[in-house]
C-alpha atoms as a PDB file:
ATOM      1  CA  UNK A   1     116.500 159.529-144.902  1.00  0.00           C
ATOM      2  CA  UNK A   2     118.087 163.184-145.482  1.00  0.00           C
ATOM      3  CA  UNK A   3     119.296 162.437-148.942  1.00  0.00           C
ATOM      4  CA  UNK A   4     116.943 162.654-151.765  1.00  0.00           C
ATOM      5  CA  UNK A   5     119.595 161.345-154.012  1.00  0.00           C
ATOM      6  CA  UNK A   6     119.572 158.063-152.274  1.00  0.00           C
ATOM      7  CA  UNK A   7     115.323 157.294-151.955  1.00  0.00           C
ATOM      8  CA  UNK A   8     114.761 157.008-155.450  1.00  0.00           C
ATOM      9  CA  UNK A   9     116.946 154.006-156.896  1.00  0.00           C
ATOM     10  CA  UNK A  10     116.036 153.259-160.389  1.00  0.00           C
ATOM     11  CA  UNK A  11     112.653 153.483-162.781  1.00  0.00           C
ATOM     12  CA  UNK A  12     110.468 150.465-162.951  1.00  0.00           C
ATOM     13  CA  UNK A  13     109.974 149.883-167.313  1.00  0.00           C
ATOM     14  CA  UNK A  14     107.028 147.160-167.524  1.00  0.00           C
ATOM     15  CA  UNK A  15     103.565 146.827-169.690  1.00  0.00           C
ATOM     16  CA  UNK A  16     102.006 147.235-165.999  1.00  0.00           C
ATOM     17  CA  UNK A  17     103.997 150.468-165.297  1.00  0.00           C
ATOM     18  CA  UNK A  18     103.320 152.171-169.044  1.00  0.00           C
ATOM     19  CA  UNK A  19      99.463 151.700-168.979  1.00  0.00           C
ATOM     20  CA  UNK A  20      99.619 153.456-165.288  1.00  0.00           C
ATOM     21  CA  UNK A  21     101.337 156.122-167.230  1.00  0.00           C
ATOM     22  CA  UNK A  22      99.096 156.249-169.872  1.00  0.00           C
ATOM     23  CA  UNK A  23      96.114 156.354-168.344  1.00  0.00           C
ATOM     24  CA  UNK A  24      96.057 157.243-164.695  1.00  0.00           C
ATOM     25  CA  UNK A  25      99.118 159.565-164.730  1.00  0.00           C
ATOM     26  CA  UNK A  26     101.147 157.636-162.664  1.00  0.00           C
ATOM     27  CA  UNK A  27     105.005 156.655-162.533  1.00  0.00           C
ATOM     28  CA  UNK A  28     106.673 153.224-161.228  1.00  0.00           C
ATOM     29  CA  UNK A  29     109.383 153.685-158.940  1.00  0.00           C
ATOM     30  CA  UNK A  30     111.933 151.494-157.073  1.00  0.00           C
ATOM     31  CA  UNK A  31     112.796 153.085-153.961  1.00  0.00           C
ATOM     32  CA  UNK A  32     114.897 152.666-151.024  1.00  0.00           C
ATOM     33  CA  UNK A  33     113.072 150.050-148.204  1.00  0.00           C
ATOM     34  CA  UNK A  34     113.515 152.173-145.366  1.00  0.00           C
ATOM     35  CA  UNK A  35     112.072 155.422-147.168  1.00  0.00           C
ATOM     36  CA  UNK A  36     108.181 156.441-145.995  1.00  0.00           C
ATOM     37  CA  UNK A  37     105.765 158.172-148.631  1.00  0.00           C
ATOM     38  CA  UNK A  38     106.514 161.626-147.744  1.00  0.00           C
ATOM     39  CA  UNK A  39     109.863 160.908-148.191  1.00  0.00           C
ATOM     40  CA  UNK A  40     109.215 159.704-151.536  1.00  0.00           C
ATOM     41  CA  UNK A  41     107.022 162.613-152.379  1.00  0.00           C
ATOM     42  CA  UNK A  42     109.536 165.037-151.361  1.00  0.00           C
ATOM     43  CA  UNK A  43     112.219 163.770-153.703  1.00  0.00           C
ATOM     44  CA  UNK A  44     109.824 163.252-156.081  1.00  0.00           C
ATOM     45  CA  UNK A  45     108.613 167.066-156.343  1.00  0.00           C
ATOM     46  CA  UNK A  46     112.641 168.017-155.904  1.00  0.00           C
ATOM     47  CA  UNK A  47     114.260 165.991-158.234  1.00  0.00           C
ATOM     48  CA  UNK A  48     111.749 166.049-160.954  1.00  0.00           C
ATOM     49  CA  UNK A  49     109.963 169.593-160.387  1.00  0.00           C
ATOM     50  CA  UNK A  50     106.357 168.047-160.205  1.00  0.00           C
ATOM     51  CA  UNK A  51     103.656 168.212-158.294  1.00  0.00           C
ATOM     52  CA  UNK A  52     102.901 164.964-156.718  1.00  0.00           C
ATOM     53  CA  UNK A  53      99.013 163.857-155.567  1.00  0.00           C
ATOM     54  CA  UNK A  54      99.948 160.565-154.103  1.00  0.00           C
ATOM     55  CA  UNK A  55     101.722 157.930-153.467  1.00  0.00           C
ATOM     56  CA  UNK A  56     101.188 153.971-153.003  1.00  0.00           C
ATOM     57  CA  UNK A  57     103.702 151.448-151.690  1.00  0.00           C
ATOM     58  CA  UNK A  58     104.639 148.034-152.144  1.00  0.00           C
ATOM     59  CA  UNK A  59     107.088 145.664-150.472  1.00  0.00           C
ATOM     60  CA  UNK A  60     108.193 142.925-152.643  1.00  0.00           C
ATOM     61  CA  UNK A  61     110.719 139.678-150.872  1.00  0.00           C
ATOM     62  CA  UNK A  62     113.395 138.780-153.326  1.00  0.00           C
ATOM     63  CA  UNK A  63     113.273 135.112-154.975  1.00  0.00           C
ATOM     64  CA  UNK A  64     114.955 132.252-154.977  1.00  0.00           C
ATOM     65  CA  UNK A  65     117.388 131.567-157.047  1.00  0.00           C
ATOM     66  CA  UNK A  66     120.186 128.416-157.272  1.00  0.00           C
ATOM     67  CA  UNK A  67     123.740 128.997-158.690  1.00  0.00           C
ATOM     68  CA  UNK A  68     125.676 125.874-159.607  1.00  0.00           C
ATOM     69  CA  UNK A  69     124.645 122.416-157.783  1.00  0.00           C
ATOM     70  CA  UNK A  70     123.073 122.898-154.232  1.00  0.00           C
ATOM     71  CA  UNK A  71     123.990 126.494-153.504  1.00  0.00           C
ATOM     72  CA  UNK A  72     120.590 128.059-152.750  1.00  0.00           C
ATOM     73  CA  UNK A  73     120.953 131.903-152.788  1.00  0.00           C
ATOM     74  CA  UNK A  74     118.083 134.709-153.315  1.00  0.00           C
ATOM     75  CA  UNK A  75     117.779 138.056-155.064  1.00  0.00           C
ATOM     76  CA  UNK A  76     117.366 141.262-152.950  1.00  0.00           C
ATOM     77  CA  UNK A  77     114.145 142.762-151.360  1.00  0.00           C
ATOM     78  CA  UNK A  78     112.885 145.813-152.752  1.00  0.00           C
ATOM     79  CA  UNK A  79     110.400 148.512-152.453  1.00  0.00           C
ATOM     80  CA  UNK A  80     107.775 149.972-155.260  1.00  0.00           C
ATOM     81  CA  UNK A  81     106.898 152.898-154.714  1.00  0.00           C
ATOM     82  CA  UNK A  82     103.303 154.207-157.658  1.00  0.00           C
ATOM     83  CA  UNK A  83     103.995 157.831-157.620  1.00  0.00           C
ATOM     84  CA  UNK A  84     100.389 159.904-159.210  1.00  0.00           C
ATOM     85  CA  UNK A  85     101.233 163.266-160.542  1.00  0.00           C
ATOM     86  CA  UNK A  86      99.249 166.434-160.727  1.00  0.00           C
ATOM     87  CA  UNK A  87      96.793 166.572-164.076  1.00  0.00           C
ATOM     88  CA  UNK A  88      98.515 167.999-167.359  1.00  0.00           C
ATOM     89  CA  UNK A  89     101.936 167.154-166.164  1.00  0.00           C
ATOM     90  CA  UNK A  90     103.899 164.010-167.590  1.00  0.00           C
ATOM     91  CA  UNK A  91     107.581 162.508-166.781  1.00  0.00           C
ATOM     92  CA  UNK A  92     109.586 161.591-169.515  1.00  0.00           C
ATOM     93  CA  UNK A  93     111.466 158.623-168.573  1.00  0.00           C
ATOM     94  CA  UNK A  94     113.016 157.701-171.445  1.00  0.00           C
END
């Protein structure tokens, strides 16, 4: 992916994702599927202006969900992405 704009898709907000923040330094991402960690590190440390010491993946299948009678449908698949920055230095998300 060349655009940095378009790996990182939105914040993940959870009890799970604020204790990672709390304690280990870490921030929950939802990234683009077809982005790799050093892509995500990359936009990471260019977007943000920190200093990233790694990062974990996750690929998550979207559920099933029925609208109306019989119609089956299911959400979209997405990507996690647990981004660990360097010690002393925080992200304010909100």
């Amino acid at each position: 992916m060349n655009d940095i704009y378009q790996v990182i898709k939105n914040v993940r907000l959870s009890e799970k994702a604020t204790m990672l923040q709390e304690t280990n330094n870490e921030v929950v991402l939802e990234v683009d599927r077809k982005a790799n960690k050093l892509e995500i590190k990359k936009a990471v440390q260019q977007l943000f202006g920190k200093t990233v010491i790694s990062v974990r993946t996750a690929n998550y299948d979207g559920k099933e969900r029925r609208k109306r009678r019989a119609d089956a449908g299911r959400t979209n698949h997405w990507k996690k992405a647990i981004v660990r920055l360097k010690e002393g230095e925080s992200l304010d998300l909100v």
